[in-house]
Protein backbone atom coordinates (compact mmCIF):
# COMPACT_ATOMS: atom_id res chain seq x y z
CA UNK A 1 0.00 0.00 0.00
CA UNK A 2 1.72 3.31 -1.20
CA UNK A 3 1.75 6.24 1.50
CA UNK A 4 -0.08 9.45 0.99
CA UNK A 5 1.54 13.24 1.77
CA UNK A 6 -0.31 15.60 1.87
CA UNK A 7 0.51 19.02 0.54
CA UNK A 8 2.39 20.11 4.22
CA UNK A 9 3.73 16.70 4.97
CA UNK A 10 7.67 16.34 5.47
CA UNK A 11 9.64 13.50 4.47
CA UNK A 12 12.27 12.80 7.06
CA UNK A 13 13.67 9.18 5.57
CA UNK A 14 17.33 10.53 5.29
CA UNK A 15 20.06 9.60 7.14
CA UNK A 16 20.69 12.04 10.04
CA UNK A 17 23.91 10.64 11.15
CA UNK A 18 26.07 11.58 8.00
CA UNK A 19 24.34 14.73 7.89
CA UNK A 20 25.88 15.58 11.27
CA UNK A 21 28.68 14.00 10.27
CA UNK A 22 28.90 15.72 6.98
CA UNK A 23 28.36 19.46 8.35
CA UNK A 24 31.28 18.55 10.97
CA UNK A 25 33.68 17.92 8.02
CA UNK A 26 32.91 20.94 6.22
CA UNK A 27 33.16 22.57 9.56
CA UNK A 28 36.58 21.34 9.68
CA UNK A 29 37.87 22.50 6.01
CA UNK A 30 36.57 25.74 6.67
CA UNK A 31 37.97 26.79 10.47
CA UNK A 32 40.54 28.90 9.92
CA UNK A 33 43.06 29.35 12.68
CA UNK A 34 42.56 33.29 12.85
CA UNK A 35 39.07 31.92 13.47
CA UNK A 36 39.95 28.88 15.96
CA UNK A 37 42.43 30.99 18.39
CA UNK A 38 39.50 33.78 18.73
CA UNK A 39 37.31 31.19 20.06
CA UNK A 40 39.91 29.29 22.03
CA UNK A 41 41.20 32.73 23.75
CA UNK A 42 38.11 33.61 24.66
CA UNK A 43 37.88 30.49 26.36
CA UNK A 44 40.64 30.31 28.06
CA UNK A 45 39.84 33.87 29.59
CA UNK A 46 36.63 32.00 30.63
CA UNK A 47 38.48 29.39 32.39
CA UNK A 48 40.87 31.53 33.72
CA UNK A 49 43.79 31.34 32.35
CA UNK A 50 46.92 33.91 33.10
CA UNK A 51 47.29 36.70 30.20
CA UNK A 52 51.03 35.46 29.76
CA UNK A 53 49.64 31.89 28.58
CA UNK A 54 46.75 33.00 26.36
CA UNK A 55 49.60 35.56 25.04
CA UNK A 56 52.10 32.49 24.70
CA UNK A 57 49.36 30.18 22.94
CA UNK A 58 48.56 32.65 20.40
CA UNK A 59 52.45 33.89 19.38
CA UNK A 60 52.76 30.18 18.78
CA UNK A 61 50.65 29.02 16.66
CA UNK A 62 51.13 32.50 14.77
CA UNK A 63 54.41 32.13 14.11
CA UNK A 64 53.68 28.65 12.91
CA UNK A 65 51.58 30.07 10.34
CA UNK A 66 53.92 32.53 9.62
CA UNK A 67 56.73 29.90 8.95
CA UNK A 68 54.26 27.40 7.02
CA UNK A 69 52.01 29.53 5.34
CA UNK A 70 48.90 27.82 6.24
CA UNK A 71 45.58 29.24 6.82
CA UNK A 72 42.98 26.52 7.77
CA UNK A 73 43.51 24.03 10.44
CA UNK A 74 43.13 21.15 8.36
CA UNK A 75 46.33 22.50 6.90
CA UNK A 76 48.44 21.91 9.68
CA UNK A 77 50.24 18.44 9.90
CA UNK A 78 53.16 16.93 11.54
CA UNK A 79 55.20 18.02 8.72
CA UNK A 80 54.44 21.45 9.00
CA UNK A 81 55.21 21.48 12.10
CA UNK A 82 58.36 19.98 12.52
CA UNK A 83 59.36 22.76 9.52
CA UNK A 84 58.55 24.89 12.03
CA UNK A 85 60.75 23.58 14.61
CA UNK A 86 63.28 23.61 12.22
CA UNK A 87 62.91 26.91 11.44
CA UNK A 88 64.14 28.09 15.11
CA UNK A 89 67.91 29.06 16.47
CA UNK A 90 67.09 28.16 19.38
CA UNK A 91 67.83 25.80 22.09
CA UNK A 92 66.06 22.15 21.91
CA UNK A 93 64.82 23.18 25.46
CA UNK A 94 63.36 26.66 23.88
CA UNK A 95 61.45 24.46 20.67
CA UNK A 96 60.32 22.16 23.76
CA UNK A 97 58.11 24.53 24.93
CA UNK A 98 57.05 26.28 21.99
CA UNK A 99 55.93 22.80 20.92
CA UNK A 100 53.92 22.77 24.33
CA UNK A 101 52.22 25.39 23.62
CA UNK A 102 51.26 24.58 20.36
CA UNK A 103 50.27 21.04 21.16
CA UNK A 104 47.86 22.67 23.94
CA UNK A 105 46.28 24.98 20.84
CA UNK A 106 45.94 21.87 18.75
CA UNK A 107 44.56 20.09 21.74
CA UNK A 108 41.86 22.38 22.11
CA UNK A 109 41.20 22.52 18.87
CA UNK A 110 40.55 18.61 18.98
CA UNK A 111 38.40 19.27 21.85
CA UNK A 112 36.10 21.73 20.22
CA UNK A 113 35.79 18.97 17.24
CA UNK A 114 37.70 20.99 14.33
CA UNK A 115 40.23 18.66 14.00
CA UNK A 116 39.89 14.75 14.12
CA UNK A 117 43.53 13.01 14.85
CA UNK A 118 45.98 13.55 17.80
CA UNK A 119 48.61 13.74 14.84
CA UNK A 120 50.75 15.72 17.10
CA UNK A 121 51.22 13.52 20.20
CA UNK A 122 53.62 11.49 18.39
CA UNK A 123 56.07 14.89 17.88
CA UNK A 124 58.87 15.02 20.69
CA UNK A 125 62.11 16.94 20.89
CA UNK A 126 64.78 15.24 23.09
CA UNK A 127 66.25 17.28 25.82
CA UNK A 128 69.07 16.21 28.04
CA UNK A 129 67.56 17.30 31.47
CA UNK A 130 69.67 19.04 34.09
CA UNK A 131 67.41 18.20 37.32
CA UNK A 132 68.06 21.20 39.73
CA UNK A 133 68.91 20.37 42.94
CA UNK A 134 66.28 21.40 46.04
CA UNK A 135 67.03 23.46 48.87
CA UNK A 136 67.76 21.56 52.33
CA UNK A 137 66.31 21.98 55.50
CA UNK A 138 70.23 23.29 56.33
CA UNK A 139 70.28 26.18 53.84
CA UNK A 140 67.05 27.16 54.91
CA UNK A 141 68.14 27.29 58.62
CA UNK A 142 71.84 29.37 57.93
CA UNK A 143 69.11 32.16 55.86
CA UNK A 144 66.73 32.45 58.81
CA UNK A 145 69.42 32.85 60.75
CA UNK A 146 71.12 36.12 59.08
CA UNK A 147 67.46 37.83 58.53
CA UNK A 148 66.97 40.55 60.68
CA UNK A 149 63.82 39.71 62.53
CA UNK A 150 64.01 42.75 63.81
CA UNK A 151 62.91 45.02 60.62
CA UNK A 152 59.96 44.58 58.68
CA UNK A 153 61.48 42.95 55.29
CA UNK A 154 63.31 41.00 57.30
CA UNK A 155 60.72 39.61 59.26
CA UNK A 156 58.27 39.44 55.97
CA UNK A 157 61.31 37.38 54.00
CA UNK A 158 61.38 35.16 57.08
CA UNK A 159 57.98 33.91 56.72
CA UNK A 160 58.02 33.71 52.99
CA UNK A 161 60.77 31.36 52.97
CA UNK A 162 59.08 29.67 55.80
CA UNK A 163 55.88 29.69 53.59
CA UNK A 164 57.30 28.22 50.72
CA UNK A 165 59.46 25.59 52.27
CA UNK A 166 56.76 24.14 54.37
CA UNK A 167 54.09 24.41 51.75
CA UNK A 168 55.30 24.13 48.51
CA UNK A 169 53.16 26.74 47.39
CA UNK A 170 54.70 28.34 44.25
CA UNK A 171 55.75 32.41 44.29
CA UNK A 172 53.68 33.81 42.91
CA UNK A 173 50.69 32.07 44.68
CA UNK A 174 52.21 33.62 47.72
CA UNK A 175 52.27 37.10 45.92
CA UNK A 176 48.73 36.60 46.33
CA UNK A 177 48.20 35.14 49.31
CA UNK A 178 45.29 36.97 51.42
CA UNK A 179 44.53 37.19 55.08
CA UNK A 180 41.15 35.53 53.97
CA UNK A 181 43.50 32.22 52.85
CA UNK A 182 44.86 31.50 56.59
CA UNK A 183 42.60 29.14 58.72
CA UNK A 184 43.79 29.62 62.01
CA UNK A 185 41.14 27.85 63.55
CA UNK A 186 41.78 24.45 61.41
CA UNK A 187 45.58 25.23 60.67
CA UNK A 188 45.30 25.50 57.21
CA UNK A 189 45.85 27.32 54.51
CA UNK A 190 42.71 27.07 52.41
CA UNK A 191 43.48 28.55 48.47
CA UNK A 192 41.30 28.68 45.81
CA UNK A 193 41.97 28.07 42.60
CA UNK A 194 41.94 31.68 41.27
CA UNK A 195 45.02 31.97 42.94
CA UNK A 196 47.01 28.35 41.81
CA UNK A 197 48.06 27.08 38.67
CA UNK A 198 46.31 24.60 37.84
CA UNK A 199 42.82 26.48 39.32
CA UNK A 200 42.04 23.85 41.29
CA UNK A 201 41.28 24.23 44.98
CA UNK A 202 43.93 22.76 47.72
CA UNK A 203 44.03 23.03 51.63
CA UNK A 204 47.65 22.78 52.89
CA UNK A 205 48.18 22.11 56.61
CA UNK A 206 50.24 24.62 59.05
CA UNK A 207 52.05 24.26 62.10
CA UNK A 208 51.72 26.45 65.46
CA UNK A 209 54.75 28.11 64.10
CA UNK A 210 53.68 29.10 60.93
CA UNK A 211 50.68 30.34 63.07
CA UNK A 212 52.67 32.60 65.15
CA UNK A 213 54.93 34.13 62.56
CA UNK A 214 51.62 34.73 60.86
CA UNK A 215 49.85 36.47 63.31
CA UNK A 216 52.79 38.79 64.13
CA UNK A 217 53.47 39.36 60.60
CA UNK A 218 49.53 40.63 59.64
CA UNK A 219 49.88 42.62 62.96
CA UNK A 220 52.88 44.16 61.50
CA UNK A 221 50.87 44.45 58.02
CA UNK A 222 48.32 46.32 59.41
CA UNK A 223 50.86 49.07 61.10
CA UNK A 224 52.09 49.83 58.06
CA UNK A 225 49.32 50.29 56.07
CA UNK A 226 47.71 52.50 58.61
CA UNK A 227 51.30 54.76 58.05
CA UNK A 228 51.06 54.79 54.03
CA UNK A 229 46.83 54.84 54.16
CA UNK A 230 46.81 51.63 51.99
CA UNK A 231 43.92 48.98 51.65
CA UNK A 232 44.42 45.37 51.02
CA UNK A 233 44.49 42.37 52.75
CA UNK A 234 47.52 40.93 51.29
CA UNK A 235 49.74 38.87 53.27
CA UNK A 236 53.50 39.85 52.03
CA UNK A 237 53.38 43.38 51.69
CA UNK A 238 55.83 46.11 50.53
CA UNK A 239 57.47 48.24 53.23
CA UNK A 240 55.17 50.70 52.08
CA UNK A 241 52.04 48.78 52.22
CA UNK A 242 51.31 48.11 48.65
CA UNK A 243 50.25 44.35 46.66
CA UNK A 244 53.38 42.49 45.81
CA UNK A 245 50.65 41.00 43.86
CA UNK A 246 51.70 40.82 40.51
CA UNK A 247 50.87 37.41 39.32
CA UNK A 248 54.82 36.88 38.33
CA UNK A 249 57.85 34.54 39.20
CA UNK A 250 59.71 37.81 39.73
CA UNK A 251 58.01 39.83 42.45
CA UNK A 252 59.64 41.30 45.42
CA UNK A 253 59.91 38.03 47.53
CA UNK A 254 61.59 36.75 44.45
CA UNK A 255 64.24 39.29 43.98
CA UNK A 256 64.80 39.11 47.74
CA UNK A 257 66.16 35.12 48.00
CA UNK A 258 67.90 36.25 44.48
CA UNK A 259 69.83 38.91 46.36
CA UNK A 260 70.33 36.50 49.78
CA UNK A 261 71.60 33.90 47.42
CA UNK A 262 74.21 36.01 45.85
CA UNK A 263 75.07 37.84 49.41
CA UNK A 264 75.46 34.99 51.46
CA UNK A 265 76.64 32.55 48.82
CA UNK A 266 73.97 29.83 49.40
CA UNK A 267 73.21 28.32 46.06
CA UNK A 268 69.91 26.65 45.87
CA UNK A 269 67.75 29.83 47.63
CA UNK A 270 65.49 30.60 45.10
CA UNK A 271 61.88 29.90 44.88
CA UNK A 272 62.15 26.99 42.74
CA UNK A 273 64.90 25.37 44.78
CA UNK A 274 63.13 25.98 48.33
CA UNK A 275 59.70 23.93 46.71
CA UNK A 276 62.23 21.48 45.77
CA UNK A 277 63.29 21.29 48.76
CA UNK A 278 59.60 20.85 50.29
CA UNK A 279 58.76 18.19 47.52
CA UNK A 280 62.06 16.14 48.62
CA UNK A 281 61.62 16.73 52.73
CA UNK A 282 58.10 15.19 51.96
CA UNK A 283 59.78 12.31 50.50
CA UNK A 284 62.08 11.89 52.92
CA UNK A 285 59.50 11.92 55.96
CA UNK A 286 57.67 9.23 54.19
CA UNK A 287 55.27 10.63 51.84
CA UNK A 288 54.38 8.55 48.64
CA UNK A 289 54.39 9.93 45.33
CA UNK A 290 50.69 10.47 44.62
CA UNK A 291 50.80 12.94 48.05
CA UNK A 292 53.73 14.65 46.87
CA UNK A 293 51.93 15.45 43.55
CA UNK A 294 48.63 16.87 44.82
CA UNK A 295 50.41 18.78 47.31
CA UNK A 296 52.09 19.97 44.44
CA UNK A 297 49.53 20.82 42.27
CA UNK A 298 51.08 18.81 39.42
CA UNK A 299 49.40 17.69 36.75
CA UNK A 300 51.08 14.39 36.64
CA UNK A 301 53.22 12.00 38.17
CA UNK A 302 56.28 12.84 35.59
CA UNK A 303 56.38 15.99 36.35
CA UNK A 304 56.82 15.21 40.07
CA UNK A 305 59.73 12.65 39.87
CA UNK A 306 61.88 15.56 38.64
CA UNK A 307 61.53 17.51 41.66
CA UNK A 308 62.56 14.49 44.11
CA UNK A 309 66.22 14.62 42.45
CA UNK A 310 67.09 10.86 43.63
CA UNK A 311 71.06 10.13 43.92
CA UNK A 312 71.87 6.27 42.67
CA UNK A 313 72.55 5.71 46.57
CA UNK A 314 69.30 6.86 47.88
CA UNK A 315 67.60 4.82 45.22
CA UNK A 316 69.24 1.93 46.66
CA UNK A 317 68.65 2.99 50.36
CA UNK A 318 65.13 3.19 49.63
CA UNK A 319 64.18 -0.27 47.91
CA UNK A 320 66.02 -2.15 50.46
CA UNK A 321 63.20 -1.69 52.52
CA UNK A 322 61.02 -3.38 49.75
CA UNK A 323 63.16 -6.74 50.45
């Protein structure tokens, strides 16, 4: 029996799926990169990424198009881009993270469907890696002890490198530390993730000393704001009251350790050294890996490994105890 329409009937036998599937593809010829890092930086701002990374992402992949000459993302492959890495003077460490960057672009890209292959993952550039070695719980102690409690910096350095070492917390996280971020009731430090790399929440546990130093520190804070009429609620302060809030690896605190290293001729007292040094005292007292990591804030378990710095001797220490 043959089916009727009427005048306003709609005939929907077609197949749906490979229309999708068809639109997606001409999607994909058609994205143009100009068009793709638009929508991707205006996602990232979303998300909340730093300027300096959405400003990284996009010289990146520009230059790459630069180099290339492509236009559309469907243009991009793994030959393109390792003409692009080839196109550098630079240091194999440099092209590392350039191709970071761009891998995160391309990543997003996949994400948001305009691309369908990972072609990228399989592009690496060997690097011999110099770990860095962490600050000790000796270093730490000689700097304390030629600080001059006594004066405001002085005491404010104290704490920072007190801060750091039994945190972990990177510099510029404490740059923005705020009065609001200290739990004295639960001894904790309780961030959010506006203020962390990764932008995910963590609670980090302090100790009745880091309580004190705190107390007398904000009580000093608020003396010399009162002086220099300034408002904020900053915890590391300049000696004039203002934000050392900056969001950057080179604020005040920074340039501090910089000048103690140099002074006092103590060689690992920077702020990468001294979270090191927190990631390998954890270790030492007995923490496992995963711990280590999330106190961290790293993304992965790779990343972490490098920080411990494990001599041939403590490996062997250690897995003794595994017999």
């Amino acid at each position: 029996m043959t089916k009727r329409t009427g005048l306003f009937d709609i005939n929907v036998d077609f197949d749906v799926k490979r229309l999708i599937e068809g639109d997606q593809k001409s999607q994909q010829k058609e994205m143009t990169i100009e068009k793709a890092l638009t929508t991707i930086t205006k996602q990232m701002q979303v998300s909340g990424f730093r300027e300096r990374t959405i400003k990284d992402y996009n010289l990146h992949m520009n230059h790459l198009c630069k180099i290339t000459n492509v236009t559309y993302l469907h243009e991009i492959s793994s030959e393109m881009i390792y003409l692009w890495l080839d196109s550098m003077k630079v240091s194999n460490q440099t092209k590392l993270i350039r191709l970071k960057c761009l891998k995160a672009i391309l990543s997003k890209c996949f994400d948001n469907g305009w691309v369908k292959q990972r072609y990228w993952k399989t592009i690496n550039i060997k690097v011999d890696k110099n770990v860095k070695k962490g600050a000790t719980s000796s270093e730490i102690q000689v700097l304390l002890s030629l600080l001059d409690l006594n004066s405001f910096i002085g005491l404010r350095d104290a704490v920072a490198i007190i801060t750091l070492y039994k945190t972990g917390i990177r510099i510029n996280t404490l740059g923005q530390l705020e009065e609001r971020h200290i739990d004295f009731e639960n001894m904790m430090l309780n961030l959010d993730g506006a203020i962390l790399k990764n932008h995910k929440m963590l609670q980090l546990p302090i100790d009745n000393q880091m309580a004190q130093l705190f107390r007398v520190l904000i009580d000093q804070n608020e003396k010399i704001r009162r002086r220099y009429s300034q408002r904020n609620k900053f915890v590391f302060l300049s000696q004039k009251g203002t934000s050392l809030n900056t969001k950057s690896t080179n604020n005040a605190i920074s340039k501090r350790l910089n000048k103690y290293s140099k002074e006092y001729n103590l060689v690992n007292i920077n702020p990468h050294a001294i979270r090191r040094g927190y990631a390998k005292d954890l270790l030492i007292k007995g923490a496992n890996l995963a711990l280590i990591s999330k106190a961290l804030g790293h993304s992965n378990l790779a990343v972490t490994t490098q920080y411990l710095d494990l001599d041939e001797e403590e490996v062997l220490t250690n897995l003794r105890t595994f017999l």
